[in-house]
Protein backbone atom coordinates (compact mmCIF):
# COMPACT_ATOMS: atom_id res chain seq x y z
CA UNK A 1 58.38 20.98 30.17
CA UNK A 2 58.64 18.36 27.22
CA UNK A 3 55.31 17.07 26.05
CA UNK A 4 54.48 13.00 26.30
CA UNK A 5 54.96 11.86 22.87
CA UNK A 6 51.66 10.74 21.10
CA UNK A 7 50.86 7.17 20.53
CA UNK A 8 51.17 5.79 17.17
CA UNK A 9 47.86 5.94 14.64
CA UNK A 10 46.69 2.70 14.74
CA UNK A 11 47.69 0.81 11.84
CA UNK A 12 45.09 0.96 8.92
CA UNK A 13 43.60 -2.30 7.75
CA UNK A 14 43.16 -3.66 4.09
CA UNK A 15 40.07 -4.09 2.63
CA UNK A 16 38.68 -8.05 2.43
CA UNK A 17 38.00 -7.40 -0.91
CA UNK A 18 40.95 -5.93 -2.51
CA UNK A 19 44.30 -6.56 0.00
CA UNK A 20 46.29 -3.89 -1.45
CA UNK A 21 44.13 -1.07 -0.21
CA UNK A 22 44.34 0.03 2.89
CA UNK A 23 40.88 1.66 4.82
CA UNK A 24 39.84 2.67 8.01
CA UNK A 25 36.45 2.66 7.06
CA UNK A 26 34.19 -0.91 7.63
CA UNK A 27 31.10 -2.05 6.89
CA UNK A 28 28.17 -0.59 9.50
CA UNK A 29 26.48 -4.64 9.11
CA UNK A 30 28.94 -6.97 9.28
CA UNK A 31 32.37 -5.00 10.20
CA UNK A 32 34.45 -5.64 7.08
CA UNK A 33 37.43 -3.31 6.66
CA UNK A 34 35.88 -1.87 3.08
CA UNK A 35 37.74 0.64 0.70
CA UNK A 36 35.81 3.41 -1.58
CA UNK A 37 35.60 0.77 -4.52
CA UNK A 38 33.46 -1.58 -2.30
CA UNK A 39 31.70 0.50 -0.17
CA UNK A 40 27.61 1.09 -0.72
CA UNK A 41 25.79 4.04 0.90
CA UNK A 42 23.37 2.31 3.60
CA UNK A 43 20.94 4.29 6.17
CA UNK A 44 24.10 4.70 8.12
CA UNK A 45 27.54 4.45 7.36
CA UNK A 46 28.18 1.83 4.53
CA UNK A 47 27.61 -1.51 3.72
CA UNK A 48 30.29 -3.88 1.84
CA UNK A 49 29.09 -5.56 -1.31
CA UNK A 50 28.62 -9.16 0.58
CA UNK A 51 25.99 -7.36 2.98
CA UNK A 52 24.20 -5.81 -0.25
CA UNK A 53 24.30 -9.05 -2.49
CA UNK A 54 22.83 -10.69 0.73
CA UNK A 55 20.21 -7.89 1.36
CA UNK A 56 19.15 -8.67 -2.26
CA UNK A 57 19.03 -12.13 -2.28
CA UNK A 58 16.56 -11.55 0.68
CA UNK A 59 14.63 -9.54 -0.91
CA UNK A 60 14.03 -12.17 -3.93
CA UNK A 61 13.00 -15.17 -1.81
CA UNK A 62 10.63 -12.58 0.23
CA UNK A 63 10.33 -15.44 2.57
CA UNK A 64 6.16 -15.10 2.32
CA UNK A 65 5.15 -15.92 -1.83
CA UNK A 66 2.93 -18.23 -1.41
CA UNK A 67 1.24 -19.35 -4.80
CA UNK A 68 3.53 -17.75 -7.03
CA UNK A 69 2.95 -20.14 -9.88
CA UNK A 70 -0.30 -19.81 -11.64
CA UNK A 71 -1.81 -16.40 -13.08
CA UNK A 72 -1.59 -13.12 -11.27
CA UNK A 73 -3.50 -11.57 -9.24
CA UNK A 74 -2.95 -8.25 -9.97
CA UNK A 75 -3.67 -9.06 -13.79
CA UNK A 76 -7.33 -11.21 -13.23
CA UNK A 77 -7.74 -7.75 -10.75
CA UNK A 78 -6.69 -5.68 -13.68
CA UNK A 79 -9.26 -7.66 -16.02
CA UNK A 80 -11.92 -7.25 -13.41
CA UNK A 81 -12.04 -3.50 -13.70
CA UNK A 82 -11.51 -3.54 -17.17
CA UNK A 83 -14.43 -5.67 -17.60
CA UNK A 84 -17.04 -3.47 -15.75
CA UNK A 85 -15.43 -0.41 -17.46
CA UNK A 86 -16.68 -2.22 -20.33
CA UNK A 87 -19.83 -2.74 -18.86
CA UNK A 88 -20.42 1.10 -17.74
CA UNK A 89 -20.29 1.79 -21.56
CA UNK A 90 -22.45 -0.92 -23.24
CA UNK A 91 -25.28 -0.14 -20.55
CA UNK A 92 -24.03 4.07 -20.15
CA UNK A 93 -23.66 4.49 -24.14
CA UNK A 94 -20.73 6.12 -25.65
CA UNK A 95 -21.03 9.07 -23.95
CA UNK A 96 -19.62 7.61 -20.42
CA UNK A 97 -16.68 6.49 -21.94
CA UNK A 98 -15.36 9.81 -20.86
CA UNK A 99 -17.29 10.61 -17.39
CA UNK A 100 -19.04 7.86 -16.54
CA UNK A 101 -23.03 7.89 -16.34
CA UNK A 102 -23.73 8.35 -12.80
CA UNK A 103 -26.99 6.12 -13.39
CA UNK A 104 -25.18 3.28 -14.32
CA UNK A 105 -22.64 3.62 -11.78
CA UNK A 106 -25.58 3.73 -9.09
CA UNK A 107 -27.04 0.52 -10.72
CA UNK A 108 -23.33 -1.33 -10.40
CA UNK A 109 -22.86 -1.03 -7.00
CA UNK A 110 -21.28 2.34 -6.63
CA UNK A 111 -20.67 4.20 -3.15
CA UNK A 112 -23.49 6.25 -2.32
CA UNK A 113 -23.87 6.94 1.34
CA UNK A 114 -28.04 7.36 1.84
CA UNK A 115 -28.54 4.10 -0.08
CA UNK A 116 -25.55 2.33 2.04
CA UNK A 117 -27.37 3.59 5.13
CA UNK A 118 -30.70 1.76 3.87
CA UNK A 119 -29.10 -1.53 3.80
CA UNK A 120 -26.97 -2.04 0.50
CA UNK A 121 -23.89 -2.36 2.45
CA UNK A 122 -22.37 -4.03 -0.46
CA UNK A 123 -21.66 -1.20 -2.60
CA UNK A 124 -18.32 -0.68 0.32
CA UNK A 125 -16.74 -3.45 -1.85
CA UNK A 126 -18.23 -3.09 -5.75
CA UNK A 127 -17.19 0.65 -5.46
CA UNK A 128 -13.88 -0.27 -5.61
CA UNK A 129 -14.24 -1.90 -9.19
CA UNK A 130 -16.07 0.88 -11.05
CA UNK A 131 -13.97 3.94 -12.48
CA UNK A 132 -15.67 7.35 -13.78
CA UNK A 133 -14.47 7.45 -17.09
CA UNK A 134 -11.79 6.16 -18.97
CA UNK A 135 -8.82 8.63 -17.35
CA UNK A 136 -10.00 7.76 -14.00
CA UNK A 137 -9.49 3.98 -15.31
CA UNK A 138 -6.25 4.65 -17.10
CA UNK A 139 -4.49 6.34 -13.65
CA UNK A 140 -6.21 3.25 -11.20
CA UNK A 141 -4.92 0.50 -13.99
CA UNK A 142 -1.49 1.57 -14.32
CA UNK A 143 -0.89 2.13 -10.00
CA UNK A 144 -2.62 -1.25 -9.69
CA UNK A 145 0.04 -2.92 -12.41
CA UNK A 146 2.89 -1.32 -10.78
CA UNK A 147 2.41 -1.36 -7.08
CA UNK A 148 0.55 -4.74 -7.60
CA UNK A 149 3.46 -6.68 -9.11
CA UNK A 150 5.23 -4.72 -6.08
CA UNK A 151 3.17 -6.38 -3.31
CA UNK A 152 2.12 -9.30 -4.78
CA UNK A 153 6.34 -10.58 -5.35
CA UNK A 154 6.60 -9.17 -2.40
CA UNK A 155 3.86 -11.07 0.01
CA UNK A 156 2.38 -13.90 -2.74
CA UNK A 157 -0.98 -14.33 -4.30
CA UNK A 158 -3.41 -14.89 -1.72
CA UNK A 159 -1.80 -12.50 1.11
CA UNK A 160 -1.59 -9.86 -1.91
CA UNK A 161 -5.38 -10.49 -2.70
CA UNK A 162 -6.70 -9.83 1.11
CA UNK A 163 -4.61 -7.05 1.57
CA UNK A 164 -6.30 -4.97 -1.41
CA UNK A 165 -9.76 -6.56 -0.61
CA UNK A 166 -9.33 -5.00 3.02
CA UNK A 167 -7.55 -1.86 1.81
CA UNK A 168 -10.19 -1.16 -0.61
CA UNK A 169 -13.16 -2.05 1.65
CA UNK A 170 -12.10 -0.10 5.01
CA UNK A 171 -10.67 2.69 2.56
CA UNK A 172 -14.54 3.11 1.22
CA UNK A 173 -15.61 2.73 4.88
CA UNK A 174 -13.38 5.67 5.66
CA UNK A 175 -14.98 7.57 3.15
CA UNK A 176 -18.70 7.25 4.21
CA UNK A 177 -17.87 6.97 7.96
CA UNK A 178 -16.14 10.71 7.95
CA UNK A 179 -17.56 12.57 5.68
CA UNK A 180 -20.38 14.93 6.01
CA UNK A 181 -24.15 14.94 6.46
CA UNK A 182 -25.18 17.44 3.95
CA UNK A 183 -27.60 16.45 0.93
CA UNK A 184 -25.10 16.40 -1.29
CA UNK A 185 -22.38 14.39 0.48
CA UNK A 186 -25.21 11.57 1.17
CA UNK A 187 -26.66 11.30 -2.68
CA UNK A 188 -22.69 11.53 -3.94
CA UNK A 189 -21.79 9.04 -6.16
CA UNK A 190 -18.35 7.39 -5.16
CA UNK A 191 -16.16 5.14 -7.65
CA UNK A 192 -12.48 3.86 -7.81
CA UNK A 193 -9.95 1.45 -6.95
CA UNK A 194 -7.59 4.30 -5.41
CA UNK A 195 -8.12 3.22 -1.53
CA UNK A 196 -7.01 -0.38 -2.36
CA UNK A 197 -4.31 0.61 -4.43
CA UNK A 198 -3.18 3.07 -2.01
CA UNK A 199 -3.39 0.31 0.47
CA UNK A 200 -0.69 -1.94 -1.46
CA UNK A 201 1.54 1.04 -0.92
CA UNK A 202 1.24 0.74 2.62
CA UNK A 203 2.10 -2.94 2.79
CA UNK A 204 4.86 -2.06 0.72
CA UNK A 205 5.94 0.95 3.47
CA UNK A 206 5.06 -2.02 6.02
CA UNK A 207 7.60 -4.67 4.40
CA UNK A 208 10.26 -2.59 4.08
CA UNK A 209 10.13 0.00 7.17
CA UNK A 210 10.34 -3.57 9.02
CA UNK A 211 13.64 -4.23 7.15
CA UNK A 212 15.02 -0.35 7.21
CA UNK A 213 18.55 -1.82 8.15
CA UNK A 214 19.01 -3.32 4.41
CA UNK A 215 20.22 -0.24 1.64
CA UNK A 216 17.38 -1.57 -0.25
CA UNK A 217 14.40 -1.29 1.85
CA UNK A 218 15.37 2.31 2.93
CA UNK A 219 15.58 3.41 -0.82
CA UNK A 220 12.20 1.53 -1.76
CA UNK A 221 10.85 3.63 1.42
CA UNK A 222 12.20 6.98 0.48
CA UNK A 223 10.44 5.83 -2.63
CA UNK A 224 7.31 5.07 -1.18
CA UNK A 225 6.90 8.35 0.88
CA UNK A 226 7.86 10.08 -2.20
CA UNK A 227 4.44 9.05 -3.56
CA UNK A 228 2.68 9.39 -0.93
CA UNK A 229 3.54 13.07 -0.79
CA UNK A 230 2.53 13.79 -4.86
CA UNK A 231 -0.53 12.31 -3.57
CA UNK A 232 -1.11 14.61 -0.80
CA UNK A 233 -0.31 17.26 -2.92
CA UNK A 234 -2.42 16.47 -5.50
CA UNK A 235 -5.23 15.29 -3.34
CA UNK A 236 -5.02 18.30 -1.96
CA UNK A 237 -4.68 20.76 -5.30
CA UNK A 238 -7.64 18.88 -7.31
CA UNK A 239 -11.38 19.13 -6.09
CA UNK A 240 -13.03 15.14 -6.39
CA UNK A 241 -10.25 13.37 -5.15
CA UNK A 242 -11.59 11.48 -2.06
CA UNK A 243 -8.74 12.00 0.38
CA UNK A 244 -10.89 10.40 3.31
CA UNK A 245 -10.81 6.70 1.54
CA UNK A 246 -6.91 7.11 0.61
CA UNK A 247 -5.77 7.72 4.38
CA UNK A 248 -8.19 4.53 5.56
CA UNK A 249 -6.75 2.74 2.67
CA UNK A 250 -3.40 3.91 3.35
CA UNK A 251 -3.34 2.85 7.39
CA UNK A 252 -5.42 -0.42 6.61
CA UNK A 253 -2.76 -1.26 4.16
CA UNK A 254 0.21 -0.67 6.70
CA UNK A 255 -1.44 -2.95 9.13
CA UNK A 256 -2.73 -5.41 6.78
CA UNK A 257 0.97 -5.69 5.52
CA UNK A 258 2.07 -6.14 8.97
CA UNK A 259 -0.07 -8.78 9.35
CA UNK A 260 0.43 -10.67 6.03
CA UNK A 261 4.61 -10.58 6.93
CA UNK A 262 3.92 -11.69 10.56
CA UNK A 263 3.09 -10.39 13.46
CA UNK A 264 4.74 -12.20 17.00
CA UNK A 265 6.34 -15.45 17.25
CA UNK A 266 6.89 -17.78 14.28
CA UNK A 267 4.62 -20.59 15.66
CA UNK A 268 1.96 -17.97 16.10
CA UNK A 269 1.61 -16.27 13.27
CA UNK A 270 -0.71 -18.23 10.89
CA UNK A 271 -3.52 -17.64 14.02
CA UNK A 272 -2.38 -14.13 14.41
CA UNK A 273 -2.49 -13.42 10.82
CA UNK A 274 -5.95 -14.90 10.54
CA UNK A 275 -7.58 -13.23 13.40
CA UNK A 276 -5.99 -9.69 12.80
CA UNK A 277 -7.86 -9.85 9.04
CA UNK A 278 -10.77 -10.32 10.94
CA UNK A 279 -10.56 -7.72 12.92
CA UNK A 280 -9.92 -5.16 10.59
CA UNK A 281 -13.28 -6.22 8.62
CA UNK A 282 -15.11 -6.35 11.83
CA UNK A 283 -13.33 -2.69 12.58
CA UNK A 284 -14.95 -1.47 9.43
CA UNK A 285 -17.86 -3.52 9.78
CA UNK A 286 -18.60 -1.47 13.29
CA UNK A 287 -17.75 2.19 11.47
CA UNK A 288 -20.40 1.48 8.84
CA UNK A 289 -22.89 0.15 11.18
CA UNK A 290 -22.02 3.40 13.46
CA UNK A 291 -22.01 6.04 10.52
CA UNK A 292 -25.77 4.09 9.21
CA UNK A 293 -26.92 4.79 13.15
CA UNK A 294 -25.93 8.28 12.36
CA UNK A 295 -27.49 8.93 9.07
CA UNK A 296 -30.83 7.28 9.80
CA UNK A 297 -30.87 9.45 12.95
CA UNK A 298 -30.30 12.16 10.82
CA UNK A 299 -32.54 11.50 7.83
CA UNK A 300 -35.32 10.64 10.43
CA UNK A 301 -34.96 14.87 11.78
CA UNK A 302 -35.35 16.23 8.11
């Protein structure tokens, strides 16, 4: 018994770039026929060099930068901390250059959980601008230059400047909210800029996770989580490193980020924006006033 004959292959078509070669393969955004010359590894599939170019130009309007004449804010950041670097040595003497004196850091407004739970609830947002010594300053400086000029392109001046503000502050909140009761967790001294920096990472995972589809975004996210792993890793190979205030820094971050590229409908989103800032403040604002319940409960038994 003879066999049907097979239909003919479907004809191949040429690519819209180059008409002389022929492709079966088309672009996974827009559906362009594309041949191997044009095509650009996306998330899946490919994407043709119109979709990238597009993708790109996205990417450089942002869409949110706001204030983006003017001076930086990552720089007049990077000047603050700088500055009361500076300070910890003229009033620590030479020899904090390299450690820090933990004296002086107490007197600046550094995180120390018994004297937060008296009342100086301000030293959850100075912490953030003191370093212990100059390598601690040197590793903080150089993530704050190159994930701030990330974010802040990215989201504009003032969005930029309340999502480290938050990052840092609910990233030190993290930090004396969960960690322990012992003497010598209470009277540690806590310093660094790490939870807000670690927070513009998460805006940055934020911005781009929402725009996965682009060949962009998913490569600045595979570069993102690579980071985010060497910190794990070395948070969790090197004694000191407060892990506590870089996952709280890390989530506020994400959903600060969220919030500063828009969260519901367009008309919305100015209110939504405002009152989801305030209610990650008042979020941290109720940890710290629960974790000071906690420690005068159990300062009162000793």
């Amino acid at each position: 018994m003879d066999e049907p004959p097979l239909p003919p292959a479907p004809p191949l078509e040429t690519c819209y770039r180059h008409p002389e070669e022929r492709t079966a393969v088309h672009c996974t955004r827009c559906g362009r026929p594309i041949c191997p010359a044009c095509m650009v590894p996306a998330p899946v599939g490919h994407h043709c060099q119109t979709c990238v170019e597009e993708a790109r130009r996205e990417f450089r309007r942002g869409g949110l930068r706001v204030g983006a004449r003017g001076l930086s804010a990552t720089r007049v950041l990077l000047g603050a901390v700088v500055a009361m670097f500076l300070l910890e040595v003229a009033l620590g003497g030479p020899g904090s250059f390299a450690g820090g004196s933990a004296r002086t850091l107490v007197d600046l407004g550094a995180l120390v959980p018994v004297l937060v739970a008296t009342g100086q609830w301000w030293r959850l947002l100075t912490a953030m601008f003191l370093h212990a010594g100059f390598l601690h300053l040197a590793l903080n400086a150089y993530a704050l230059w190159l994930f701030g000029t990330l974010v802040e392109g990215t989201y504009g001046r003032w969005r930029f400047l309340a999502i480290y503000l938050v990052s840092g502050f609910l990233g030190s909140v993290a930090s004396y909210a969960f960690g322990g009761l012992d003497v010598a967790t209470l009277t540690s001294v806590g310093v660094g800029a790490s939870g807000a920096i670690v927070g513009l990472l998460g805006a940055f995972i934020a911005y781009n996770y929402r725009r996965r589809h682009h060949a962009i975004a998913w490569a600045n996210l595979r570069w993102a989580l690579t980071i985010i792993l060497i910190n794990v890793v070395f948070g969790l190979t090197f004694p000191g490193v407060d892990n506590k205030a870089h996952l709280g820094g890390l989530l506020a971050g994400m959903a600060a980020g969220s919030l500063a590229d828009g969260v519901g409908p367009a008309r919305s989103r100015p209110l939504t924006r405002v009152l989801g800032f305030a209610g990650l403040v008042a979020l941290g604002v109720a940890l710290a006033a629960w974790r000071t319940a906690v420690i005068r409960t159990r300062l009162a038994a000793l």
